[in-house]
N, C-alpha and C. Protein backbone atom coordinates (compact mmCIF):
# COMPACT_ATOMS: atom_id res chain seq x y z
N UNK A 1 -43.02 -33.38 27.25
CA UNK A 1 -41.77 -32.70 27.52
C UNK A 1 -41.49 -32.77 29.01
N UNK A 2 -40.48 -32.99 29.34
CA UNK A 2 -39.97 -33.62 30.83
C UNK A 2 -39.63 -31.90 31.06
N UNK A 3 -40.17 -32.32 32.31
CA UNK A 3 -39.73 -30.78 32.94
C UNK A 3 -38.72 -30.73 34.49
N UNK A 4 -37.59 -30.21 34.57
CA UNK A 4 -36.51 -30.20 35.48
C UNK A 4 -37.00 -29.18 36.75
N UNK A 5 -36.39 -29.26 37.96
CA UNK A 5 -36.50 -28.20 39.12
C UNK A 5 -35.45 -27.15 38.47
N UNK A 6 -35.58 -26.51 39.48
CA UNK A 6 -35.07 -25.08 39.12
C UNK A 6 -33.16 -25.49 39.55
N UNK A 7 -33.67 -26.20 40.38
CA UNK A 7 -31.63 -26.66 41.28
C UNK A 7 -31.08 -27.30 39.91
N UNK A 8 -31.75 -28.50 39.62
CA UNK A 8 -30.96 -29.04 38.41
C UNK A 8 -30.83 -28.09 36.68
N UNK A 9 -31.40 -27.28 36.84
CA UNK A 9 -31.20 -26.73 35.61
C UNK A 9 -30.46 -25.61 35.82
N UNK A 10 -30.28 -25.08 36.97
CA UNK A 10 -28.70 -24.27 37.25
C UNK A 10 -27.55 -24.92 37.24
N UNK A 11 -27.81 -26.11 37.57
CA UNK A 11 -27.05 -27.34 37.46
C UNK A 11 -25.88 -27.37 35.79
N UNK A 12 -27.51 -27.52 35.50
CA UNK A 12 -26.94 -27.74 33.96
C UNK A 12 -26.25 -26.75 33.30
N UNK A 13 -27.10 -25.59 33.45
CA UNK A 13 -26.87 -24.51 33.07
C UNK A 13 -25.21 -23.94 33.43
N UNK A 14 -24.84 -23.79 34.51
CA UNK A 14 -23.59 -23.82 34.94
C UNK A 14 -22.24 -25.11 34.36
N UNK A 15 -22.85 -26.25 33.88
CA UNK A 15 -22.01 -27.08 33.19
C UNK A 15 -21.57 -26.75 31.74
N UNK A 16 -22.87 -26.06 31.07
CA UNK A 16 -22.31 -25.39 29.68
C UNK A 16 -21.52 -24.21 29.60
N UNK A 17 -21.70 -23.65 30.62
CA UNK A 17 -20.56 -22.00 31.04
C UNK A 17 -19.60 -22.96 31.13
N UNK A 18 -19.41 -23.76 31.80
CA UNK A 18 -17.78 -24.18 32.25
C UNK A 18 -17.56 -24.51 30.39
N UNK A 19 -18.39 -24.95 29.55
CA UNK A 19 -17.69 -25.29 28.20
C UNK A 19 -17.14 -24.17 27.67
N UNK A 20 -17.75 -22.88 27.75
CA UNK A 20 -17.28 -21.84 27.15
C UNK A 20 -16.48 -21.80 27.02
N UNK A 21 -15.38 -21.46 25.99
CA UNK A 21 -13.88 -21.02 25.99
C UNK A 21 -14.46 -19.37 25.28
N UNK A 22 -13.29 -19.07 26.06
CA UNK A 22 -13.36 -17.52 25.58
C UNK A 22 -12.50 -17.11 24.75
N UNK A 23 -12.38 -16.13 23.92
CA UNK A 23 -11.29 -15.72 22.73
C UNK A 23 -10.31 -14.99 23.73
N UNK A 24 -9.12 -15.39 22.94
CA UNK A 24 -8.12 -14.08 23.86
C UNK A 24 -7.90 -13.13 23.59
N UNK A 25 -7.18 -12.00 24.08
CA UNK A 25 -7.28 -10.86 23.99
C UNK A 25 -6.84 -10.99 22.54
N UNK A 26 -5.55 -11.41 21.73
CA UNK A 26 -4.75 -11.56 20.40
C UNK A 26 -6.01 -12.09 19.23
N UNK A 27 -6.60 -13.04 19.61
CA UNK A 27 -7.56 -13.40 18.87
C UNK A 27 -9.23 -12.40 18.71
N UNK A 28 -9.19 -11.31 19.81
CA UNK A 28 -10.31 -10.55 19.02
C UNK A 28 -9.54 -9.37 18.76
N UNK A 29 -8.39 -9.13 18.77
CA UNK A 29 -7.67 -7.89 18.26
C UNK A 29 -7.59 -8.40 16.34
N UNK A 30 -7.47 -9.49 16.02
CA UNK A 30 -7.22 -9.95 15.13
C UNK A 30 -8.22 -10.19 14.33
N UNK A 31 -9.33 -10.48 14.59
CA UNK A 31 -10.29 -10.71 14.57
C UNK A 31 -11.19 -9.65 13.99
N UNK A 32 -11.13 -8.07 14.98
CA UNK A 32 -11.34 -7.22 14.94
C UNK A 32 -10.69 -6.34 13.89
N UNK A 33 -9.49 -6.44 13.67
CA UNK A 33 -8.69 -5.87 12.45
C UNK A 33 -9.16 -6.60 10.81
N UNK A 34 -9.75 -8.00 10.96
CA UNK A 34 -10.45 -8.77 9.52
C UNK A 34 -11.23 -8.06 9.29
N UNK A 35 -12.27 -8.05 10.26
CA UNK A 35 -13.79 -7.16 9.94
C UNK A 35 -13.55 -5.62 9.23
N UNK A 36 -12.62 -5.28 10.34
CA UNK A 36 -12.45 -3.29 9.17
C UNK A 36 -11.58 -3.40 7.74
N UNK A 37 -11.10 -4.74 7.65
CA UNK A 37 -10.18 -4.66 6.39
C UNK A 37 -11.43 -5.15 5.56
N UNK A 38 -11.89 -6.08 5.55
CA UNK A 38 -13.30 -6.62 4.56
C UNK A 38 -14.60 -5.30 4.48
N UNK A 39 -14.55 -4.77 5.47
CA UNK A 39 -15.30 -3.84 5.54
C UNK A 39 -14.84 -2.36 4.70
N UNK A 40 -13.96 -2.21 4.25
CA UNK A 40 -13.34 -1.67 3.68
C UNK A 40 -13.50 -2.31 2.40
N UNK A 41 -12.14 -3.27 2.39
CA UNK A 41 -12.47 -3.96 0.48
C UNK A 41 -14.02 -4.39 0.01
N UNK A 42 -14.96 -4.14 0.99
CA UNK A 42 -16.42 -4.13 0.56
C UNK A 42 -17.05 -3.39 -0.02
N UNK A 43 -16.53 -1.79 0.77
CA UNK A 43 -17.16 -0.56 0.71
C UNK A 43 -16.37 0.22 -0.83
N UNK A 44 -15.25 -0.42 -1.05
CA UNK A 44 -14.26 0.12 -2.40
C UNK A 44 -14.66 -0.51 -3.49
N UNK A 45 -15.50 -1.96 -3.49
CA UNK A 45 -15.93 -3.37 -4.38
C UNK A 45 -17.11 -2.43 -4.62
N UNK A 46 -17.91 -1.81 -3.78
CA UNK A 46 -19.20 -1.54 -4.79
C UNK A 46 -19.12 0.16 -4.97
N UNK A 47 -18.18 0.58 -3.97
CA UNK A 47 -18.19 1.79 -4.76
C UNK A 47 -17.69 2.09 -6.24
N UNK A 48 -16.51 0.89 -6.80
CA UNK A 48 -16.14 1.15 -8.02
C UNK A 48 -17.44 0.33 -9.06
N UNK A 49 -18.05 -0.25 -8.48
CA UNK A 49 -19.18 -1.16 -9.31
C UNK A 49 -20.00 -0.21 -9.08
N UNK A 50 -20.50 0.50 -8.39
CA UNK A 50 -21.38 2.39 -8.58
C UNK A 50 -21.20 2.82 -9.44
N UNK A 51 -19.83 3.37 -9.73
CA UNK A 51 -19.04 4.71 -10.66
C UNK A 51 -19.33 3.86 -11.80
N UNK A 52 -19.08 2.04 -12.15
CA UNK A 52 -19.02 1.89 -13.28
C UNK A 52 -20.28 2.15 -13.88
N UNK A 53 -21.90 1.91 -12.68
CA UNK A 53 -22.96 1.74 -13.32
C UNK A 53 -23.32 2.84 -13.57
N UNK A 54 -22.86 4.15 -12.93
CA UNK A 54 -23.34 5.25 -13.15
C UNK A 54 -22.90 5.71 -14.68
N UNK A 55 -21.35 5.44 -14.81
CA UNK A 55 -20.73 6.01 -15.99
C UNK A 55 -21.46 4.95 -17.03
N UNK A 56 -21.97 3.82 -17.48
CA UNK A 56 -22.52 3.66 -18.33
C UNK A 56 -23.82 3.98 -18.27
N UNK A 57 -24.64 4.39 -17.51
CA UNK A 57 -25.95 4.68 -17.81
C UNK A 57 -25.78 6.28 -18.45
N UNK A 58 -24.60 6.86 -17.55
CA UNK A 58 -24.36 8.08 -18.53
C UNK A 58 -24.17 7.98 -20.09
N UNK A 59 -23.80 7.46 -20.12
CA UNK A 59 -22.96 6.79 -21.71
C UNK A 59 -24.05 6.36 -22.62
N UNK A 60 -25.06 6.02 -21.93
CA UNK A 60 -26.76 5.79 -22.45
C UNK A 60 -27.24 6.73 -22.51
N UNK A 61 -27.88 6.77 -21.72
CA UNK A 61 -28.50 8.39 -21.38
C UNK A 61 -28.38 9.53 -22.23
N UNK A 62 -27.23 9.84 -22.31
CA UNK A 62 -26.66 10.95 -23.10
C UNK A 62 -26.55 10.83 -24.68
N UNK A 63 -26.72 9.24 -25.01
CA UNK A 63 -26.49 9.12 -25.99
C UNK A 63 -28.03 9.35 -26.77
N UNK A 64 -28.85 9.04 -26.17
CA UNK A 64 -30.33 9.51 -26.35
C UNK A 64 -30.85 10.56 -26.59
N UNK A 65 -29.80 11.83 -25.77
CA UNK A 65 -30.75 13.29 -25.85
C UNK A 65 -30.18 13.65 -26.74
């Protein structure tokens, strides 16, 4: 494994920052508004898949005692 000085690998290092592009402000507002909407239709997807498993195990259950 080839090993670099410390100058050239700031070097480098500073050439991949310049690649960075950064999001803009519109794009993590947007971004940010996907996540709480999925995060939501996530939290409603298994809460009604809860109630259903609960209400049939009731529906079992009860039918037993």
């Amino acid at each position: 494994m080839a090993t670099t000085n410390p100058i050239q690998f700031i070097q480098q290092v500073r050439s991949e920052i310049a690649k960075v592009v950064w999001p803009t402000r519109r794009e993590v507002m947007l971004t940010t508004i996907m996540v709480f909407i999925m995060a939501a239709l996530t939290a409603t997807f298994f809460t009604l898949v809860d109630m259903t498993i609960r209400f049939g195990l009731t529906l079992v259950l009860n039918a037993f005692h």
